[in-house]
N, C-alpha and C. Protein backbone atom coordinates (compact mmCIF):
# COMPACT_ATOMS: atom_id res chain seq x y z
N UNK A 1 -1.18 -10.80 8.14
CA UNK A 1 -0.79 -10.42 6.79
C UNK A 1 -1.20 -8.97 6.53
N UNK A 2 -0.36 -8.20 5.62
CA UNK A 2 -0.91 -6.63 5.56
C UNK A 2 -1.47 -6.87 4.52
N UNK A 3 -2.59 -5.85 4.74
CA UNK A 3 -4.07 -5.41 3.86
C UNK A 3 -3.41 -4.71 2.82
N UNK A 4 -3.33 -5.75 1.48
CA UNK A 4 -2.54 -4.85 0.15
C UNK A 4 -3.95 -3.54 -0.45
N UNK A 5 -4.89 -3.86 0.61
CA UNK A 5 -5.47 -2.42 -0.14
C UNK A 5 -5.20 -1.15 -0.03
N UNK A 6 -5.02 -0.08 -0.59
CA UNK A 6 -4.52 1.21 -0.50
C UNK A 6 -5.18 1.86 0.81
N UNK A 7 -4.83 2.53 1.37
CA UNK A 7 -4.89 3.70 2.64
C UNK A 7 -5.99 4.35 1.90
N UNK A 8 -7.50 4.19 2.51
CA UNK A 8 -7.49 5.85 1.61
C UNK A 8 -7.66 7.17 2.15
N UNK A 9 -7.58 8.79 1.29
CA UNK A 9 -6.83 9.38 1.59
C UNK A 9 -7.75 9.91 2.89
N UNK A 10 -9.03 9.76 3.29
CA UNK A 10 -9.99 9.98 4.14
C UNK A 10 -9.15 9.26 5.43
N UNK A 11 -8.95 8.16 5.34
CA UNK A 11 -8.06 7.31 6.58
C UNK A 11 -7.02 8.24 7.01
N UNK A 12 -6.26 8.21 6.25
CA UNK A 12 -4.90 8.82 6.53
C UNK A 12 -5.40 10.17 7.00
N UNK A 13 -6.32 11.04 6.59
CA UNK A 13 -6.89 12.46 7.17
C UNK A 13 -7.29 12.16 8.65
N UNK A 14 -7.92 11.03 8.86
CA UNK A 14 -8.22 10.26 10.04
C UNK A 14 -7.12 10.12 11.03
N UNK A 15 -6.08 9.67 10.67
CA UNK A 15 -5.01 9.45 11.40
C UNK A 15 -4.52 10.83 11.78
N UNK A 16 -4.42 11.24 11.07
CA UNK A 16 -3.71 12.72 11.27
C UNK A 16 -4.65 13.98 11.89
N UNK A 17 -5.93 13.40 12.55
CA UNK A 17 -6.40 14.39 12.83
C UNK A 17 -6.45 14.05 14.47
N UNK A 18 -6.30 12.97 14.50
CA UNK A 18 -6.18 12.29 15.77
C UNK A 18 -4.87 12.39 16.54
N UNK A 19 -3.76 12.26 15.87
CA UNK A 19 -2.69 12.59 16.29
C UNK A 19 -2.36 14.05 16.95
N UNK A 20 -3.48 14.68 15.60
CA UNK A 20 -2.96 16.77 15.90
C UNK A 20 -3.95 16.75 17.32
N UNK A 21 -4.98 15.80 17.66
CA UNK A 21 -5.55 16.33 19.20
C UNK A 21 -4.97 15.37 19.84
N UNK A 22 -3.83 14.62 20.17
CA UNK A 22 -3.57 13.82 21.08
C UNK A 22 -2.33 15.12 22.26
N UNK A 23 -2.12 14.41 22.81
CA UNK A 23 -0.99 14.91 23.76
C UNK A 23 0.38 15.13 23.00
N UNK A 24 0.50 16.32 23.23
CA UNK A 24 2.24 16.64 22.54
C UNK A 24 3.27 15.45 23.18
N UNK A 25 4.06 15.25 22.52
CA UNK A 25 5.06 14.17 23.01
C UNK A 25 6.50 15.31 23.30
N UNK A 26 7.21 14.41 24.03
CA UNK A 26 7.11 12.92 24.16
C UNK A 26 7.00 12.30 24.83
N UNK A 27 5.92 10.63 24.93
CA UNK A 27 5.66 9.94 25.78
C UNK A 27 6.68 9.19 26.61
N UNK A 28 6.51 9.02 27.54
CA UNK A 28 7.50 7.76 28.23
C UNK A 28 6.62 6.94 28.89
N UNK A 29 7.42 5.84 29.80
CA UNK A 29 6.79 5.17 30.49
C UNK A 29 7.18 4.69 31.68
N UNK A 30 5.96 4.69 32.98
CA UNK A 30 7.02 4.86 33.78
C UNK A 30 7.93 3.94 34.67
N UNK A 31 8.44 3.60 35.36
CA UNK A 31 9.56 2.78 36.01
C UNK A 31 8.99 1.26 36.25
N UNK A 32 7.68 1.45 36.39
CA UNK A 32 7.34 0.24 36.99
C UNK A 32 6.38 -0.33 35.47
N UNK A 33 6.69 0.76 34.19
CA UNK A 33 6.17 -0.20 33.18
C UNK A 33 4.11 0.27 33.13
N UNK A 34 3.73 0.53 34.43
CA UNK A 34 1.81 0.34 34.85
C UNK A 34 1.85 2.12 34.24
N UNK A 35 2.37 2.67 33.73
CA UNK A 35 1.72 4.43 33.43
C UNK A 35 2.27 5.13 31.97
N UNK A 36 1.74 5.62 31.12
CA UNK A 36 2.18 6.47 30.36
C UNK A 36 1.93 8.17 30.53
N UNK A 37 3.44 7.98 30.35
CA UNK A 37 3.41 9.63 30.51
C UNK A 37 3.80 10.66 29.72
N UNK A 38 3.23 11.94 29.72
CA UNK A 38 3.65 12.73 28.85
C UNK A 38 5.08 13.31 29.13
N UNK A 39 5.30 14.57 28.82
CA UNK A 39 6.92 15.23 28.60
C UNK A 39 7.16 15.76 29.39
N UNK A 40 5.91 16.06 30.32
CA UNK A 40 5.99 16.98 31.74
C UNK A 40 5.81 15.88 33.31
N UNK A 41 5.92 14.65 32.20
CA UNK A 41 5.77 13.73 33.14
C UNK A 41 3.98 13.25 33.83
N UNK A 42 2.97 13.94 33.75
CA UNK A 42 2.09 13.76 33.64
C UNK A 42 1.42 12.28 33.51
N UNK A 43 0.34 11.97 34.30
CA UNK A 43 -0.07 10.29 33.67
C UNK A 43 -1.03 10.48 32.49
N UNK A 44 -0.96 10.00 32.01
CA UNK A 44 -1.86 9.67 30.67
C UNK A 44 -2.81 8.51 30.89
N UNK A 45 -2.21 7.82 31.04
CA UNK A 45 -2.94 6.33 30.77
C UNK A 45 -2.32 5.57 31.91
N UNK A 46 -2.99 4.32 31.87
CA UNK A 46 -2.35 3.04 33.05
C UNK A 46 -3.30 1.81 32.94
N UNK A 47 -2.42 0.81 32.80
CA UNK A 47 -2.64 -0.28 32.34
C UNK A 47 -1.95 -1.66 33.04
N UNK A 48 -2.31 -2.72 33.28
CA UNK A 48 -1.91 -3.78 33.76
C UNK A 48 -2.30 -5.50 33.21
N UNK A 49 -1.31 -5.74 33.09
CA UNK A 49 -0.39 -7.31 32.40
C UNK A 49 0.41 -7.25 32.54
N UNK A 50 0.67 -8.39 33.46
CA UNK A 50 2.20 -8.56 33.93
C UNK A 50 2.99 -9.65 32.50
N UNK A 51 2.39 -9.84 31.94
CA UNK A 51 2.72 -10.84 30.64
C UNK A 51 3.39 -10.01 29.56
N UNK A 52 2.30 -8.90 29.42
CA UNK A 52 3.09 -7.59 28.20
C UNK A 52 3.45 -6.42 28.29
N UNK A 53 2.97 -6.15 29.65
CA UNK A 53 3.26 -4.66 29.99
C UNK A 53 4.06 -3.65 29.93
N UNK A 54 5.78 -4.15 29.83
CA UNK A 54 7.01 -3.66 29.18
C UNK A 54 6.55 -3.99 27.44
N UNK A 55 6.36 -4.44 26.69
CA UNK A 55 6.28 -4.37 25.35
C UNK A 55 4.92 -3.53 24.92
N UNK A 56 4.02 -3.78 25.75
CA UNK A 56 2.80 -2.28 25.04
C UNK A 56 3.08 -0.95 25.69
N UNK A 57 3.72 -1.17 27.04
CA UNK A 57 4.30 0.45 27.16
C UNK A 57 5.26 1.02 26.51
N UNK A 58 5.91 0.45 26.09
CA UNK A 58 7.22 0.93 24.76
C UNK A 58 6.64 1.24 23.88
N UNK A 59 5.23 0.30 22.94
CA UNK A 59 4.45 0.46 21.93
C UNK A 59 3.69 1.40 22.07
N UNK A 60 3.22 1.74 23.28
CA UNK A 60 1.97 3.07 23.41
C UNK A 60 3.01 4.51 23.76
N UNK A 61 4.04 4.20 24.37
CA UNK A 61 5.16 5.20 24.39
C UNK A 61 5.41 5.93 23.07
N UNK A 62 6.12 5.25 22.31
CA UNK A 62 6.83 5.24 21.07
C UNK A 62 6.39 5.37 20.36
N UNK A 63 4.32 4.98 20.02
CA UNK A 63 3.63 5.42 19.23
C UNK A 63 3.14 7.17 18.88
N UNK A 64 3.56 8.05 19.63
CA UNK A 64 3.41 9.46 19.64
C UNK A 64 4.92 10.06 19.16
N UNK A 65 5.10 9.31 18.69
CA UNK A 65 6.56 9.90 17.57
C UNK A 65 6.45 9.15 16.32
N UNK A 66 6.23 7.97 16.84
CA UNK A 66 6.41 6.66 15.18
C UNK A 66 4.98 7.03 14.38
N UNK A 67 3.45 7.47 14.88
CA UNK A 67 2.65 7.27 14.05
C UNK A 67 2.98 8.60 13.43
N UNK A 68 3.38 10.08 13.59
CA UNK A 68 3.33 11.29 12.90
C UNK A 68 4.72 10.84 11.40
N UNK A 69 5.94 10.16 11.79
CA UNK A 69 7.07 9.95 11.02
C UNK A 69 6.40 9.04 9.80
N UNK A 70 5.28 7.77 10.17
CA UNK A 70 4.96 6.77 9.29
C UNK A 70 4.15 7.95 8.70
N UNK A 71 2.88 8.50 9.16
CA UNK A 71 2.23 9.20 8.27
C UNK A 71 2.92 10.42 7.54
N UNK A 72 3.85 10.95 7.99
CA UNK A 72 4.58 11.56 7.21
C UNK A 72 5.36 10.71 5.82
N UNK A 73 5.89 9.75 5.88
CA UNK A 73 6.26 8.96 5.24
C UNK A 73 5.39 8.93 4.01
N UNK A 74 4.22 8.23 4.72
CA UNK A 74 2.67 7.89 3.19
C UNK A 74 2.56 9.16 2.40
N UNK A 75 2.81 10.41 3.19
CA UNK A 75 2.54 11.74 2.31
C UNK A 75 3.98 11.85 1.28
N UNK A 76 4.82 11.30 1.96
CA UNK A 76 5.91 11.88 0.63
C UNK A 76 6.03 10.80 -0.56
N UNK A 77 6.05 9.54 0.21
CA UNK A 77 5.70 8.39 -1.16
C UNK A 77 4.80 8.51 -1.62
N UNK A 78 3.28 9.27 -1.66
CA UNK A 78 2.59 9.57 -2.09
C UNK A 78 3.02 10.92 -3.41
N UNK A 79 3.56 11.79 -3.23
CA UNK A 79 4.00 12.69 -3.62
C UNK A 79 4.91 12.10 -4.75
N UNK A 80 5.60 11.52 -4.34
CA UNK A 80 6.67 10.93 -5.10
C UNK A 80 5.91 9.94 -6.25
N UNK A 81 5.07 9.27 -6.14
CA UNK A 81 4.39 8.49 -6.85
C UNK A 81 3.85 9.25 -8.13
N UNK A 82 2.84 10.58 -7.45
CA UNK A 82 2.38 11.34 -8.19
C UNK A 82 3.13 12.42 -9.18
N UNK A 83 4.44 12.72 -8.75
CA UNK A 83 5.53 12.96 -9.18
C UNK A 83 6.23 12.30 -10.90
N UNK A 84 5.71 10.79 -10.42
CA UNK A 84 6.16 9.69 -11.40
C UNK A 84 5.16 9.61 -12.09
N UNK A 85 3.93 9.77 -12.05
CA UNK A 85 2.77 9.90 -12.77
C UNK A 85 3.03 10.82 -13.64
N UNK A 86 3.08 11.84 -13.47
CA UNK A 86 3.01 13.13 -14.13
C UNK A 86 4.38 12.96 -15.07
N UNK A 87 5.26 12.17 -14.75
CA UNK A 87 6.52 12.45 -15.83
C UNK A 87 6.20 11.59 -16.77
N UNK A 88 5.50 10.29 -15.93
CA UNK A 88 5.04 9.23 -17.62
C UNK A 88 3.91 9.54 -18.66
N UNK A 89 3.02 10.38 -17.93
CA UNK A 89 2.30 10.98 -18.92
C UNK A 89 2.72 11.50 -19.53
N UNK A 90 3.35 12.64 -19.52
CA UNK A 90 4.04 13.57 -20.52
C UNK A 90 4.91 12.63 -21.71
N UNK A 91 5.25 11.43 -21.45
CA UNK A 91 6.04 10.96 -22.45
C UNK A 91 7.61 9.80 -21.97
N UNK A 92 7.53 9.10 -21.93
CA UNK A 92 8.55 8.04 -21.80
C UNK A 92 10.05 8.91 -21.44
N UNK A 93 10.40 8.51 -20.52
CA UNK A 93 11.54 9.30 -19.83
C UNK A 93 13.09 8.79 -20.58
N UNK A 94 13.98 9.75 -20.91
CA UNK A 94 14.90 9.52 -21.56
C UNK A 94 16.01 9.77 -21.10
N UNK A 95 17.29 9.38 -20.66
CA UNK A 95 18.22 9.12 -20.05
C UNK A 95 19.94 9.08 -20.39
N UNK A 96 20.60 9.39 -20.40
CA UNK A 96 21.79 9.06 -20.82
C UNK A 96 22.35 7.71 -20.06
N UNK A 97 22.79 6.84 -20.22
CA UNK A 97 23.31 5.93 -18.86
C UNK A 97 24.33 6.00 -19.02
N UNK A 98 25.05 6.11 -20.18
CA UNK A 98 26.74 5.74 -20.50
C UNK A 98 27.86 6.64 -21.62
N UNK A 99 28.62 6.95 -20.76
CA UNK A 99 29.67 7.95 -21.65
C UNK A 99 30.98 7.31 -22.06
N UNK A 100 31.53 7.37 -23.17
CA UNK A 100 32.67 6.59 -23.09
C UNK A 100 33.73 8.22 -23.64
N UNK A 101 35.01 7.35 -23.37
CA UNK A 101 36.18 8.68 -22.82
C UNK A 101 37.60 8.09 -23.42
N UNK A 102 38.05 8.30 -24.28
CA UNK A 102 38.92 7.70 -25.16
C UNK A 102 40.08 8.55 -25.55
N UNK A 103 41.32 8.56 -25.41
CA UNK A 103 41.97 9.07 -26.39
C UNK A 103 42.54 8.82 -28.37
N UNK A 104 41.90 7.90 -28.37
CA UNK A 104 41.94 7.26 -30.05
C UNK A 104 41.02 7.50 -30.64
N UNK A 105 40.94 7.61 -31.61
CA UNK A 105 40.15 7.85 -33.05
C UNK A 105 39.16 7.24 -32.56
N UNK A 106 37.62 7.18 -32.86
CA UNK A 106 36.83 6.12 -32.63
C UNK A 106 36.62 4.85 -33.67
N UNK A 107 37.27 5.36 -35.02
CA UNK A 107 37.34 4.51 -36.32
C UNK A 107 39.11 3.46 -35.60
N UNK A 108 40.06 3.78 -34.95
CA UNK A 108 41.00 3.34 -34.83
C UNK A 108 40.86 1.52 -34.49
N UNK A 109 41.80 0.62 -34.29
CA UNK A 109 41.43 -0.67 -34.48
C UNK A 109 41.55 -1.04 -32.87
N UNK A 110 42.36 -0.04 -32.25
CA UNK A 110 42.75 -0.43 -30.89
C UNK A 110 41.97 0.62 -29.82
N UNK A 111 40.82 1.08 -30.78
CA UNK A 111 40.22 2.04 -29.66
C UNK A 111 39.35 1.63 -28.19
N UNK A 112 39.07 0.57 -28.88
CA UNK A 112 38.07 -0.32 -27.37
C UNK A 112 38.80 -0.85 -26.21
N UNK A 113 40.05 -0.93 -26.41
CA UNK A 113 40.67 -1.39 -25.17
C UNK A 113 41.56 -0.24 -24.70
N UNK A 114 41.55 0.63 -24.96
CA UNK A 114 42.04 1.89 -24.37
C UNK A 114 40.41 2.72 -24.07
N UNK A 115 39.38 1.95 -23.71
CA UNK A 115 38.35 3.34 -23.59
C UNK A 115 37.95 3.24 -21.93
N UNK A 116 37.74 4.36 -21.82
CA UNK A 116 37.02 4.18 -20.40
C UNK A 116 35.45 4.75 -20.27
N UNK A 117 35.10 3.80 -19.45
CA UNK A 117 33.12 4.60 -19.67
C UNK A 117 32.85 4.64 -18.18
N UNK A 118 31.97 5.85 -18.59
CA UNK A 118 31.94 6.44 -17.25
C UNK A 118 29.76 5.71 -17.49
N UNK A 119 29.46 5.11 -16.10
CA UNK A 119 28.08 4.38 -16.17
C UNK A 119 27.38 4.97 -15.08
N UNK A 120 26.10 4.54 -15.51
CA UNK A 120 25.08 5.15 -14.11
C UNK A 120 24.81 4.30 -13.12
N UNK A 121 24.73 4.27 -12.34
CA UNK A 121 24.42 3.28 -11.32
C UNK A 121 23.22 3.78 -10.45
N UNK A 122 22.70 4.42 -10.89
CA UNK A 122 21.49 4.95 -9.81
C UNK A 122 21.83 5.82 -8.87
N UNK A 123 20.77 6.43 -8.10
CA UNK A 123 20.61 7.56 -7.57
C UNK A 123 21.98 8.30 -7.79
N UNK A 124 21.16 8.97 -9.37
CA UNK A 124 22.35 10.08 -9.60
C UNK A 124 23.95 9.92 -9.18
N UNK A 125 24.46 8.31 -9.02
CA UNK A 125 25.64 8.13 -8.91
C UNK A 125 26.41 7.40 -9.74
N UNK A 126 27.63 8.05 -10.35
CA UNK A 126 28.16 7.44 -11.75
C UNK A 126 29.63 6.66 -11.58
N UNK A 127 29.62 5.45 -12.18
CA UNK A 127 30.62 5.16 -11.77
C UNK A 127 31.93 4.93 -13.27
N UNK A 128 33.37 4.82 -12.69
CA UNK A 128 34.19 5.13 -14.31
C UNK A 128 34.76 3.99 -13.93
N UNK A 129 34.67 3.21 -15.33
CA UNK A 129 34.94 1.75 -15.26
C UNK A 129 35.95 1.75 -16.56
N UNK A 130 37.04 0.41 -16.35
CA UNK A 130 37.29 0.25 -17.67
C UNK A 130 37.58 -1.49 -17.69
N UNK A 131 36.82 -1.95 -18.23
CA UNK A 131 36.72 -3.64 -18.73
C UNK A 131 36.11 -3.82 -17.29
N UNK A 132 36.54 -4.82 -16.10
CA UNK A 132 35.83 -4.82 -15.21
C UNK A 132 36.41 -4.50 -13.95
N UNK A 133 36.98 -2.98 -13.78
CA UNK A 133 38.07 -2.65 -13.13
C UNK A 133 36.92 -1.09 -12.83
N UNK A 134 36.75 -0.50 -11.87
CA UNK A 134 36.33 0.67 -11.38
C UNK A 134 37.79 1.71 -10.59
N UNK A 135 36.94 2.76 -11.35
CA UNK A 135 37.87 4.36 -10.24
C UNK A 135 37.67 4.42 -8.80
N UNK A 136 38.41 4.63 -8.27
CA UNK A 136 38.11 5.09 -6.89
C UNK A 136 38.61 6.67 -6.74
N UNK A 137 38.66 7.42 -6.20
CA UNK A 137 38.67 8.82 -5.96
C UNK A 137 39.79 9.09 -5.50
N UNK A 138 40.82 8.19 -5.26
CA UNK A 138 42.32 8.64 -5.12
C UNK A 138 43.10 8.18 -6.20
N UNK A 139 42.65 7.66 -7.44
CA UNK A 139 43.13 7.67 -8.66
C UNK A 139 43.49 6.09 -9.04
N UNK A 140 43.05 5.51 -8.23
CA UNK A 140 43.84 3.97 -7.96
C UNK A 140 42.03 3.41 -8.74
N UNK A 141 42.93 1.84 -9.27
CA UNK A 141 41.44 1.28 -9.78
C UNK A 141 41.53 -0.08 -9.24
N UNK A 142 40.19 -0.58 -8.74
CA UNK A 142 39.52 -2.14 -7.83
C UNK A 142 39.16 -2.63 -8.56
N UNK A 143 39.17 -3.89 -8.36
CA UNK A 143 37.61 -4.84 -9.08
C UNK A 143 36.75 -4.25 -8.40
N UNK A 144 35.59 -4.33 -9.63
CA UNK A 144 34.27 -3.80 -9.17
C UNK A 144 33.57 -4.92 -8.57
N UNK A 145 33.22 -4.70 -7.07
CA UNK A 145 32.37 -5.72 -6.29
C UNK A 145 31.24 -6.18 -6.55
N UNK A 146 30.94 -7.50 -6.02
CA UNK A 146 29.67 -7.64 -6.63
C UNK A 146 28.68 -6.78 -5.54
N UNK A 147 27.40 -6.57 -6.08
CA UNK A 147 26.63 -5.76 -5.33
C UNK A 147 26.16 -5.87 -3.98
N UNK A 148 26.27 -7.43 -3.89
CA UNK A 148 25.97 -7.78 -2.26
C UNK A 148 27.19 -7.31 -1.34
N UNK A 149 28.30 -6.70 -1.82
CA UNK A 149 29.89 -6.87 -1.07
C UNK A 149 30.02 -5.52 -1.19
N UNK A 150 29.28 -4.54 -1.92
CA UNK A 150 29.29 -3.22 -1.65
C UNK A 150 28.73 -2.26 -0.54
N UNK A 151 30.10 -2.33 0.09
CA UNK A 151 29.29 -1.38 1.39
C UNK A 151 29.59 -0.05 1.24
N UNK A 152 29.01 1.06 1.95
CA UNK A 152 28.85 2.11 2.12
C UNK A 152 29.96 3.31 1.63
N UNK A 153 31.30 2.26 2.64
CA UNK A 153 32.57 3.05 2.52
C UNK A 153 33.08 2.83 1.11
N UNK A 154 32.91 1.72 0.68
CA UNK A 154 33.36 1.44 -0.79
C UNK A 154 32.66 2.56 -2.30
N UNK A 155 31.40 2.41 -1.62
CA UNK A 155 30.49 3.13 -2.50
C UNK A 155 31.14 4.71 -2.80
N UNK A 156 30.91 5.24 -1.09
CA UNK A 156 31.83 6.21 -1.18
C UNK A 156 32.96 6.94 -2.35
N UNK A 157 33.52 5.91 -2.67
CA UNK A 157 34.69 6.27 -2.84
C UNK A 157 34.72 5.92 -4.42
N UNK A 158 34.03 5.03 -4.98
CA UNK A 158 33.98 4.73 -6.08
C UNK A 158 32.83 5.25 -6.68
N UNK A 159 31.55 5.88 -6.50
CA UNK A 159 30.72 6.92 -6.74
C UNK A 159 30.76 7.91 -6.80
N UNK A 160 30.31 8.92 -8.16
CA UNK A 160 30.30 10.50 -8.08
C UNK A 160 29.30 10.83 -8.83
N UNK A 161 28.84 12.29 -8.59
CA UNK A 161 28.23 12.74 -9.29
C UNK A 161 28.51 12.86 -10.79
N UNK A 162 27.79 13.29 -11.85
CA UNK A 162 28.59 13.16 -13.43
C UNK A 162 29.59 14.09 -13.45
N UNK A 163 29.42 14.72 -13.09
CA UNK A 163 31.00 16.16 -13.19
C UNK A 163 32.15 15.45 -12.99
N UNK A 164 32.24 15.39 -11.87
CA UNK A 164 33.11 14.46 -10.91
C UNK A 164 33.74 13.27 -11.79
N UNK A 165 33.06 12.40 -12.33
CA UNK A 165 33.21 10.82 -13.09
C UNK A 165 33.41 11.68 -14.22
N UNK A 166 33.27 12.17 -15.35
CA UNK A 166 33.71 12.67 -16.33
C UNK A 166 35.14 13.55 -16.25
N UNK A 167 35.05 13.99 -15.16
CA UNK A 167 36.64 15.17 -14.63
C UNK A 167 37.64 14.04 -14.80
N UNK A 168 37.24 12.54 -13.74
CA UNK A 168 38.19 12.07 -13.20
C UNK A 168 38.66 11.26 -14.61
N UNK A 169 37.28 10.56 -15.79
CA UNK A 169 37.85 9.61 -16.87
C UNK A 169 38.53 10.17 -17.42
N UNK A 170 38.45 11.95 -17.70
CA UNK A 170 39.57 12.50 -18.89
C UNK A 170 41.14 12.76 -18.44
N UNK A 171 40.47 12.70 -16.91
CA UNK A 171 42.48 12.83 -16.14
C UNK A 171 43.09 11.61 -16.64
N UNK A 172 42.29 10.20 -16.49
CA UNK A 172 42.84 8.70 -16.83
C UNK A 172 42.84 8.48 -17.93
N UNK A 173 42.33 8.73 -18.83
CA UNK A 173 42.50 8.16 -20.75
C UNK A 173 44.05 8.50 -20.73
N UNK A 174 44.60 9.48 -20.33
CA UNK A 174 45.73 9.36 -21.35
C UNK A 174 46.99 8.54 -20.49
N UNK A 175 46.63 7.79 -19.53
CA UNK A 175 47.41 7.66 -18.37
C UNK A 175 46.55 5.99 -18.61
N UNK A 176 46.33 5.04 -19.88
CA UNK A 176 46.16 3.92 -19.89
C UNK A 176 46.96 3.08 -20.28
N UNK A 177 47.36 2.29 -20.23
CA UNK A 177 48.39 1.24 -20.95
C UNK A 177 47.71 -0.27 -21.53
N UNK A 178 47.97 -0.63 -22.46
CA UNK A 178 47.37 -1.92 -22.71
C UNK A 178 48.95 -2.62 -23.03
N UNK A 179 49.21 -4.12 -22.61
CA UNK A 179 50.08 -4.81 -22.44
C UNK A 179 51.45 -3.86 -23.04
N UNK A 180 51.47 -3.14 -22.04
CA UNK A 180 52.70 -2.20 -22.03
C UNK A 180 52.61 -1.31 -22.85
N UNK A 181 52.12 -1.10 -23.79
CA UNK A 181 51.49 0.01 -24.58
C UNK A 181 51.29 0.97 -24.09
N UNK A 182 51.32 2.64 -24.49
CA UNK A 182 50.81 3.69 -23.84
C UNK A 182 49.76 4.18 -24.87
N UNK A 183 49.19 4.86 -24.28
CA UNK A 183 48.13 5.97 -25.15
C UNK A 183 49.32 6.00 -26.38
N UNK A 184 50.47 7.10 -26.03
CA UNK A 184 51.00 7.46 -26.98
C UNK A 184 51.81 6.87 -28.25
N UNK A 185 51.65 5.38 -27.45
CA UNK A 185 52.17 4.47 -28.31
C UNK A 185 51.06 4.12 -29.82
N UNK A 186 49.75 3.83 -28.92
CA UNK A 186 49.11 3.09 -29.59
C UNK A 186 48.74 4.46 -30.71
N UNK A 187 48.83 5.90 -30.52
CA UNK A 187 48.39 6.80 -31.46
C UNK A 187 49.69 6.75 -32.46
N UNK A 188 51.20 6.54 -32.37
CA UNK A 188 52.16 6.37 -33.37
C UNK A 188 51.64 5.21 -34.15
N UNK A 189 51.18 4.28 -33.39
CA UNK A 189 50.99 2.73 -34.56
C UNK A 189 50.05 3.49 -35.20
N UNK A 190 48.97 3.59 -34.78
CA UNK A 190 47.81 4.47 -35.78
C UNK A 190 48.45 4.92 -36.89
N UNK A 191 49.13 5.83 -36.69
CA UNK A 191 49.89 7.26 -37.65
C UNK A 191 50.62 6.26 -38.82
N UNK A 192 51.62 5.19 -38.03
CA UNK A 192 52.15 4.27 -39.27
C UNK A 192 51.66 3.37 -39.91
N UNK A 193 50.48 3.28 -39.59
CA UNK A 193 49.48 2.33 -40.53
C UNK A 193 48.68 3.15 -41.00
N UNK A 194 48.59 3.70 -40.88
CA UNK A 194 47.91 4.74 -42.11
C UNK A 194 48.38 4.79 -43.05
N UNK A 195 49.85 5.94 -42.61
CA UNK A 195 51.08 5.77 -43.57
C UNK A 195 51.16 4.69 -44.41
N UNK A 196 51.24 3.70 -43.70
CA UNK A 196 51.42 2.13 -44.51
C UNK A 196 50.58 2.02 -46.17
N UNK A 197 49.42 2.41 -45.42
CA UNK A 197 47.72 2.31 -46.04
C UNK A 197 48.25 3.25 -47.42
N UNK A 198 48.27 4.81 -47.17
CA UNK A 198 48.61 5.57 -48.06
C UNK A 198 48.86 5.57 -49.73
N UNK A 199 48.05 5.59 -50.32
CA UNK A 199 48.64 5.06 -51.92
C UNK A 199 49.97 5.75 -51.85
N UNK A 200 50.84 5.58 -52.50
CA UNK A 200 52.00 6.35 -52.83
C UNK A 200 51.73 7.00 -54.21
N UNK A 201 52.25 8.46 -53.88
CA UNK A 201 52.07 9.40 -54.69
C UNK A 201 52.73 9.29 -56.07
N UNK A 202 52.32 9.90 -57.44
CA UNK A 202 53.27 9.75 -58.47
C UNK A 202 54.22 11.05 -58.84
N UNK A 203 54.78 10.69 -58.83
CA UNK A 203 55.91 11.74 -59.50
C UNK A 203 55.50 12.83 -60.02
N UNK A 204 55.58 14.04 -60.23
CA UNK A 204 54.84 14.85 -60.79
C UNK A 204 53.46 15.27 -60.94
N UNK A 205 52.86 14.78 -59.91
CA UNK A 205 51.30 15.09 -60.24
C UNK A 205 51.51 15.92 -59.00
């Protein structure tokens, strides 16, 4: 089971000081599995078990690249942590998540089903949705997958930065239709129900 206690930072100085005097890599091992060697080919070490000897020479191999990458690792999640420290102190972090992109009035009666919102989805990637239908980047719109069914290439293509997702919702608002309806339709009904609404004027005033 791993030790949920923290590294501390004396250890990790430990590790890393041991590594900076070990042998430059990179290690191999050699044919018959019994030697580790350095980059010049050199023996290092030699060892015998015929039971593990291919799996700890890979492990003692591979460890003069993997322990500098892991401890590199602890230093940047470390960083990153402290990073996150410092922004919650200062004060509760505030965010935009959601833009909506409309061509109708926002008071209008038919404005919600003509809107499109452009959402965050994390790491700085936004996606433009409308009801439960997503953009893709050649102008065409998918069901939005569920998250386990989202792969890479999909992401691709249906992810952008905010520029990008805001460029693409204002190209599509006016290019929506609701049950055959156009944008431009639904802004004439507007105009004649208003009209409708309108007191009628009196004569002479």
């Amino acid at each position: 089971m791993t030790d949920p206690t923290p590294l501390p930072d004396q250890q990790l100085a430990a590790i890393e000081a041991r590594l900076a005097a070990a042998t430059p890599g990179p290690w191999t091992v050699s044919e018959d599995y019994d030697d580790v060697l350095d980059s010049q080919g050199a023996h290092l070490a030699s060892y015998w078990n015929p039971s593990s000897r291919i799996r700890n020479g890979e492990f003692i191999a591979h460890a003069r690249a993997d322990v500098p990458l892991l401890a590199g690792e602890v230093r940047r999640l470390r960083a990153e942590v402290a990073a996150a420290r410092e922004d919650t102190a200062s004060g509760p972090a505030v965010k935009a998540t959601r833009y909506t992109v409309n061509c109708l009035p926002e008071d209008s009666i038919d404005s919600h089903v003509f809107e499109i919102t452009v959402e965050y989805r994390g790491h700085d990637r936004w996606a433009v949705t409308r009801h439960s239908q997503c953009l893709a980047a050649d102008g065409t719109w998918d069901w939005e997958m569920r998250p386990s069914e989202r792969e890479n290439d999909w992401l691709d293509t249906h992810r952008f930065d905010l520029d990008t997702a805001l460029k693409l919702a204002r190209e599509q608002a006016p290019l929506v239709t609701v049950n055959g309806f156009t944008v431009a339709d639904a802004l004439r009904m507007a105009a004649e129900r208003s009209a409708a609404e309108r007191p009628a004027s009196v004569p002479g005033l």
